[in-house]
C-alpha atoms as a PDB file:
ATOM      1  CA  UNK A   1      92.217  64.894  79.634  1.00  0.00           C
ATOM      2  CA  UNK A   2      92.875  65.802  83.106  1.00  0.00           C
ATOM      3  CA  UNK A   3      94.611  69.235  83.776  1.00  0.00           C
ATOM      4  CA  UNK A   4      97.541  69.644  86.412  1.00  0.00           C
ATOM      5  CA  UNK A   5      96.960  70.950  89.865  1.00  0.00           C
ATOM      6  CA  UNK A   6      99.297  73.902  89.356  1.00  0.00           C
ATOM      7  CA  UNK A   7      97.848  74.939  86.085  1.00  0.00           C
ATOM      8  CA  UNK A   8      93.962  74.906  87.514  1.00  0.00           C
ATOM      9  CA  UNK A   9      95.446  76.636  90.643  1.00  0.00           C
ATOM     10  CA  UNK A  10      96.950  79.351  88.789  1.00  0.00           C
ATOM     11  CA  UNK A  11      94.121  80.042  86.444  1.00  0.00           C
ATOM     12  CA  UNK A  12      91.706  80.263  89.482  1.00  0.00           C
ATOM     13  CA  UNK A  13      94.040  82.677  91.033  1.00  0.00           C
ATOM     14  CA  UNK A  14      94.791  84.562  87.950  1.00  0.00           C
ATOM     15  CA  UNK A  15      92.686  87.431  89.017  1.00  0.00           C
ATOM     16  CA  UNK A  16      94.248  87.835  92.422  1.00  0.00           C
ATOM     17  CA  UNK A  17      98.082  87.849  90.404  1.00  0.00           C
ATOM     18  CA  UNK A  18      97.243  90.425  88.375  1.00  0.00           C
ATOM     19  CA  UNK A  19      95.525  92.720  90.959  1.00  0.00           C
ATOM     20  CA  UNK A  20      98.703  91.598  93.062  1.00  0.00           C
ATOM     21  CA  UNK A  21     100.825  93.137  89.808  1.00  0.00           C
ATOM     22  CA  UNK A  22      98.765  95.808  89.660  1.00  0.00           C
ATOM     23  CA  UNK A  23      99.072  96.617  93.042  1.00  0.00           C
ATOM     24  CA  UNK A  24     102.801  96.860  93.056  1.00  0.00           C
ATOM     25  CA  UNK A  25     102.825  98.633  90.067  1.00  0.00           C
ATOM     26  CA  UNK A  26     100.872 101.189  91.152  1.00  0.00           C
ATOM     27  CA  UNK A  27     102.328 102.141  94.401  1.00  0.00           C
ATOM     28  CA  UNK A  28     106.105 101.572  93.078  1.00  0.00           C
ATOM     29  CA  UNK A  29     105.119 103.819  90.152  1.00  0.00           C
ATOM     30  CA  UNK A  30     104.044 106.459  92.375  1.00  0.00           C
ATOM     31  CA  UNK A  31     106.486 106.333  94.856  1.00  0.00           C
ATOM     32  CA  UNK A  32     109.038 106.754  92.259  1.00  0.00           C
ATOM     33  CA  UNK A  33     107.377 109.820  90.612  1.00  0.00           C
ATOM     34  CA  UNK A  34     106.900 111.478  94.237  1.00  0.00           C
ATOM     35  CA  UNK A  35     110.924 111.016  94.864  1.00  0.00           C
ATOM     36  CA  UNK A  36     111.566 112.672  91.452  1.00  0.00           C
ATOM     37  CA  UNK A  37     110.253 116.276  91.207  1.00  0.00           C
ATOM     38  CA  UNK A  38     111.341 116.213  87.773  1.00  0.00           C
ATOM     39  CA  UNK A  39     108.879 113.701  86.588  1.00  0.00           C
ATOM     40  CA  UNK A  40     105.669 115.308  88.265  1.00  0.00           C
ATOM     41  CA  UNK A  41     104.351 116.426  84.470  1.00  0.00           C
ATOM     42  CA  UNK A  42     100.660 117.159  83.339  1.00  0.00           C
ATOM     43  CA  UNK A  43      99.281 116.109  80.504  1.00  0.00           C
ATOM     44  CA  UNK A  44      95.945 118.108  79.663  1.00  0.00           C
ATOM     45  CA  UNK A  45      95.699 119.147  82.775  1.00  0.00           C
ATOM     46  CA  UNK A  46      96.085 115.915  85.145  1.00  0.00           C
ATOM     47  CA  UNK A  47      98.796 114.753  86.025  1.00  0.00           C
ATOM     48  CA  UNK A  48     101.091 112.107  84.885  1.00  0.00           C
ATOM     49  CA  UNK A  49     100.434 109.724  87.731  1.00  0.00           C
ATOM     50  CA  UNK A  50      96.380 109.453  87.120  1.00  0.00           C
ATOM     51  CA  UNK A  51      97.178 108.737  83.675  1.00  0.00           C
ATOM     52  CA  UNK A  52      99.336 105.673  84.191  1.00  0.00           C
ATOM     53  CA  UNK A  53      97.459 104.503  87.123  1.00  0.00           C
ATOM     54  CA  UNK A  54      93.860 104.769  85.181  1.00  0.00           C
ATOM     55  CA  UNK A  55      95.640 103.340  82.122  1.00  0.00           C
ATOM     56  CA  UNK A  56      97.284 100.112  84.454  1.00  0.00           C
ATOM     57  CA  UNK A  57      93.822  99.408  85.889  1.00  0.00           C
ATOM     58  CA  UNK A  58      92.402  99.423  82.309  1.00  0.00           C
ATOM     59  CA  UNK A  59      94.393  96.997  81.354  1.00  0.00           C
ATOM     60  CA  UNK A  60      94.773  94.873  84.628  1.00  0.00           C
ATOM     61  CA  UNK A  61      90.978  94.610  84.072  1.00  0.00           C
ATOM     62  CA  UNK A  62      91.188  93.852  80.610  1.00  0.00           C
ATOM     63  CA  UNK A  63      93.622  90.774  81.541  1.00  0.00           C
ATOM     64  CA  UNK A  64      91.170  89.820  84.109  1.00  0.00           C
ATOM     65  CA  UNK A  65      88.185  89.356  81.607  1.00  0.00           C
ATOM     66  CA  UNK A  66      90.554  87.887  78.347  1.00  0.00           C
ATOM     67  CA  UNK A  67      91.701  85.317  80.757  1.00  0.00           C
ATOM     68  CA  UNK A  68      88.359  84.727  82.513  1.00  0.00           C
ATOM     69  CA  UNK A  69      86.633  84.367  79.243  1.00  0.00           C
ATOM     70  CA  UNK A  70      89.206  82.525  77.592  1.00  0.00           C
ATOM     71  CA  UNK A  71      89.442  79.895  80.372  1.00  0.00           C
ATOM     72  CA  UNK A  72      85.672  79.975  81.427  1.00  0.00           C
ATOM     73  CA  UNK A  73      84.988  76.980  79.239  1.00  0.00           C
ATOM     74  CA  UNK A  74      88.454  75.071  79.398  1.00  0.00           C
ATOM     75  CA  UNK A  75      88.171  74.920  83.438  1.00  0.00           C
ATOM     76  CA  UNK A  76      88.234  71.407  84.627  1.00  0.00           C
ATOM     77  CA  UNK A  77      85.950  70.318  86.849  1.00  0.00           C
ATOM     78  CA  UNK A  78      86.752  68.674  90.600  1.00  0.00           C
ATOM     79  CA  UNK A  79      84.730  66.991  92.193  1.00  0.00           C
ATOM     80  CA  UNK A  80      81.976  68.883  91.574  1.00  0.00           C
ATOM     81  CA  UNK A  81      81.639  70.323  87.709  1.00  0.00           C
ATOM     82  CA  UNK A  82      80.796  73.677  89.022  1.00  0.00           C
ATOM     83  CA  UNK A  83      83.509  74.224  91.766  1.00  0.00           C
ATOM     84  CA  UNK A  84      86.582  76.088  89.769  1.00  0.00           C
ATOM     85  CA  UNK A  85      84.802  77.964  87.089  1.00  0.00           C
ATOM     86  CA  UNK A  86      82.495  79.723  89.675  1.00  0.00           C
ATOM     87  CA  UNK A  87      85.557  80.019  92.227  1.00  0.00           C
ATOM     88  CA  UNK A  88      87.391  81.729  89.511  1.00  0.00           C
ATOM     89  CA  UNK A  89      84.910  83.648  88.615  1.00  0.00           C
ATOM     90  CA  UNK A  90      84.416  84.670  91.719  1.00  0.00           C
ATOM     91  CA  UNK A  91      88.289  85.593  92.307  1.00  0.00           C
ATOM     92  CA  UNK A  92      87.934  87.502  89.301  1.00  0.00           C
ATOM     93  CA  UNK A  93      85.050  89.861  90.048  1.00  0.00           C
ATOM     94  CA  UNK A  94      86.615  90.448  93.250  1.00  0.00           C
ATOM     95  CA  UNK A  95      90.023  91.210  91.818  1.00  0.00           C
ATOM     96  CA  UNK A  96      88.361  93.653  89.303  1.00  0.00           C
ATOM     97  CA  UNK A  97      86.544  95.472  92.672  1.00  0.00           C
ATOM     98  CA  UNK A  98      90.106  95.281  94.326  1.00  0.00           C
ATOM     99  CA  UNK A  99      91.508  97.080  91.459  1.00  0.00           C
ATOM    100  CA  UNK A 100      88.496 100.037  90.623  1.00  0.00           C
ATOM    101  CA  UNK A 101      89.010 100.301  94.460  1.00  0.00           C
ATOM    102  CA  UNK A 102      92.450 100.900  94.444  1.00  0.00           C
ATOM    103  CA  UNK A 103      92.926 103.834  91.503  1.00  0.00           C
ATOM    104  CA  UNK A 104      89.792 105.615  92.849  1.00  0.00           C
ATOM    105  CA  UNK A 105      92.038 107.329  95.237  1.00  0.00           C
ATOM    106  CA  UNK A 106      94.141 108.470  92.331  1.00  0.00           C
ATOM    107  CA  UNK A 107      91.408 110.985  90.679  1.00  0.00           C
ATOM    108  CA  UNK A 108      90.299 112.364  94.766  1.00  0.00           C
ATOM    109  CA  UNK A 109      93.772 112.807  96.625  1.00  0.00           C
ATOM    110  CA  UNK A 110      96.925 114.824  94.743  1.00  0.00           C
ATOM    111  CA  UNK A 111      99.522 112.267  94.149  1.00  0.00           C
ATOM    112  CA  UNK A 112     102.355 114.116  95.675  1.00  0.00           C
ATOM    113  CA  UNK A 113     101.218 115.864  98.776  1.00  0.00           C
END
């Protein structure tokens, strides 16, 4: 059985879509809780914005690997057999670095400056 081009293209890039997600998420989430003084909270201590943020990269990443390891096996190969699983994997760890990369910034520099 021979898998469609679009549904082995979007299960390599599945890591890159979800950082992409995350991404917007992120920066729309913040944005929006910048504009609104009245929904700069803390919660223990730290604020709202590093919860949600740590808490959308935990999952993001969590996506990342239930896909990855899901799919690792059901991959079809091109060409050669070895191609698409290690490109997605690939795409994946790299997605996963894009995303720890991206919320660091959220624990070192005040939201709302």
């Amino acid at each position: 059985m021979t898998a469609s081009f679009t549904r082995v293209f979007l299960l390599m890039l599945s890591g890159p879509i979800i950082w992409a997600g995350h991404f917007l998420f992120v920066y729309s989430f913040t944005g929006i809780v910048c504009a609104r003084p009245s929904f700069q909270v803390e919660w223990m201590g730290i604020s709202i914005t590093v919860w949600i943020v740590s808490i959308a990269a935990l999952l993001s990443i969590a996506a990342i690997g239930a896909i990855h390891v899901r799919m690792r096996k059901n991959l079809p190969s091109a060409g050669d057999p070895h191609f698409v699983p290690a490109m997605t994997c690939m795409l994946a760890l790299l997605s996963v670095l894009a995303i720890v990369w991206e919320t660091l910034p959220a624990f070192v520099v005040p939201s709302c400056a």
